[in-house]
Protein backbone atom coordinates (compact mmCIF):
# COMPACT_ATOMS: atom_id res chain seq x y z
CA UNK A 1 10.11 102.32 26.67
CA UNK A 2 9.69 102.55 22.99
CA UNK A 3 12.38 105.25 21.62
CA UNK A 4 11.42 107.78 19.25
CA UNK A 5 12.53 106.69 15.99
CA UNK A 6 9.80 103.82 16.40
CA UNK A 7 6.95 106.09 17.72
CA UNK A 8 8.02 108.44 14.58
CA UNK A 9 7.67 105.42 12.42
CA UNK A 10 3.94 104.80 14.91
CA UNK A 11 2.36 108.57 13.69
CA UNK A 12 4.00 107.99 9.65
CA UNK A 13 5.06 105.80 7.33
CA UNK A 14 8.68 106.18 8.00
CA UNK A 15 9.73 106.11 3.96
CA UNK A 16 7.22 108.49 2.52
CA UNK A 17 7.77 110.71 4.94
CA UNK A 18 11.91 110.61 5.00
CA UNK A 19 11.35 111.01 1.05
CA UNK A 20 9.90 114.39 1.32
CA UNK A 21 12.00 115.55 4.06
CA UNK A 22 15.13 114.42 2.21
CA UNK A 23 13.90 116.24 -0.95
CA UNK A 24 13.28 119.39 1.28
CA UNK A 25 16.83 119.24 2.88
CA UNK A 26 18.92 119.02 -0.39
CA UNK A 27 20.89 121.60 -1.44
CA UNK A 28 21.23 120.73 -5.16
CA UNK A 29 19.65 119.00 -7.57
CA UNK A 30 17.46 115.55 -6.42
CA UNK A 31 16.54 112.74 -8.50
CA UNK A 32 14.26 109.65 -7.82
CA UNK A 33 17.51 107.64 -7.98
CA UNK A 34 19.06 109.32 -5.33
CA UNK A 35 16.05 109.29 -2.46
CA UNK A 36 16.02 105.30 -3.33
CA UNK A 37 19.49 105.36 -2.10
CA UNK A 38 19.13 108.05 0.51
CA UNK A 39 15.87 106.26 2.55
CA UNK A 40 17.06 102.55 1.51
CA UNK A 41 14.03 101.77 -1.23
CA UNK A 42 14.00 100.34 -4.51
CA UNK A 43 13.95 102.73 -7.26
CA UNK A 44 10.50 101.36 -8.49
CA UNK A 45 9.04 101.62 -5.60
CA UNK A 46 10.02 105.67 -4.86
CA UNK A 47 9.39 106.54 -8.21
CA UNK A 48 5.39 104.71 -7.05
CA UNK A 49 5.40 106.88 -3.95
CA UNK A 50 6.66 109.97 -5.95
CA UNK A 51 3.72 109.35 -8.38
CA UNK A 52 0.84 109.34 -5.55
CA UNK A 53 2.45 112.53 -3.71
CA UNK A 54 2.52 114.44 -7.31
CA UNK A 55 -1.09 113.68 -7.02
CA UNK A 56 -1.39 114.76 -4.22
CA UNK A 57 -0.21 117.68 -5.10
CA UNK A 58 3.15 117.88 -2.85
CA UNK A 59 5.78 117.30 -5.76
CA UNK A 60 6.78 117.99 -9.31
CA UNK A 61 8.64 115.83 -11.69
CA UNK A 62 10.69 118.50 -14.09
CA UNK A 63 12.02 116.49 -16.72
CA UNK A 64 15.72 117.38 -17.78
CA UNK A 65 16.76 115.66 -20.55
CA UNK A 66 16.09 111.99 -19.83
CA UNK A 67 16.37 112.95 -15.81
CA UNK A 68 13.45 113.69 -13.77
CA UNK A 69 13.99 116.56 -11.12
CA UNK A 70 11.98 116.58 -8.17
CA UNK A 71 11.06 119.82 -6.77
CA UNK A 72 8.32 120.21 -3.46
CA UNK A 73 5.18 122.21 -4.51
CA UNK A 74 4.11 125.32 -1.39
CA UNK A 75 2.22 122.45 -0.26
CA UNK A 76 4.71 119.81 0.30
CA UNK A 77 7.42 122.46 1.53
CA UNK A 78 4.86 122.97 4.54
CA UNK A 79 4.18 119.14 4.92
CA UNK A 80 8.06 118.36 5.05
CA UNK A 81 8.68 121.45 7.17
CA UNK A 82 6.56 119.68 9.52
CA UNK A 83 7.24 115.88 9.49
CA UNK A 84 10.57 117.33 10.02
CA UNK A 85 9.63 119.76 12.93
CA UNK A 86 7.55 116.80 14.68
CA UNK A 87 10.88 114.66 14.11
CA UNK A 88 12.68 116.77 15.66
CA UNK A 89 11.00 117.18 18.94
CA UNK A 90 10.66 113.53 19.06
């Protein structure tokens, strides 16, 4: 029987998706730097995957001095609500 974190990881890509819920569940302030750590990624490669989902219209950068903030647009406050809804009831 597969268990559910794997048929999770079958429906998404398991990191994009954890990004955007883990952006959605912080209480403070979130940084590219900090999601690398949080879903186990290389900076470079979340800051990629940050890029195409501000495309995409989900997130915003906010620049703070020489720190990026990342905040979810409407958009990607719905799309993480979800991912982490269907996580859940997996």
């Amino acid at each position: 029987m597969v268990n559910n974190k794997e048929i999770f990881n079958v429906f998404f890509r398991e990191k994009p998706a954890m990004m955007l819920v883990e952006i959605k569940n912080e209480k403070g302030e979130i940084y590219a730097s900090s999601i690398a750590k949080k879903v186990d990624c290389t900076y470079s490669h979340v800051v990629k995957i940050l890029q195409e989902m501000q495309k995409a219209g989900l997130i915003n950068f906010e620049k703070q001095g020489r720190l990026k903030l990342l905040t979810l647009t409407k958009t990607g406050q719905e799309v993480a609500e979800k991912i982490d809804g269907i996580r859940a009831v997996l």
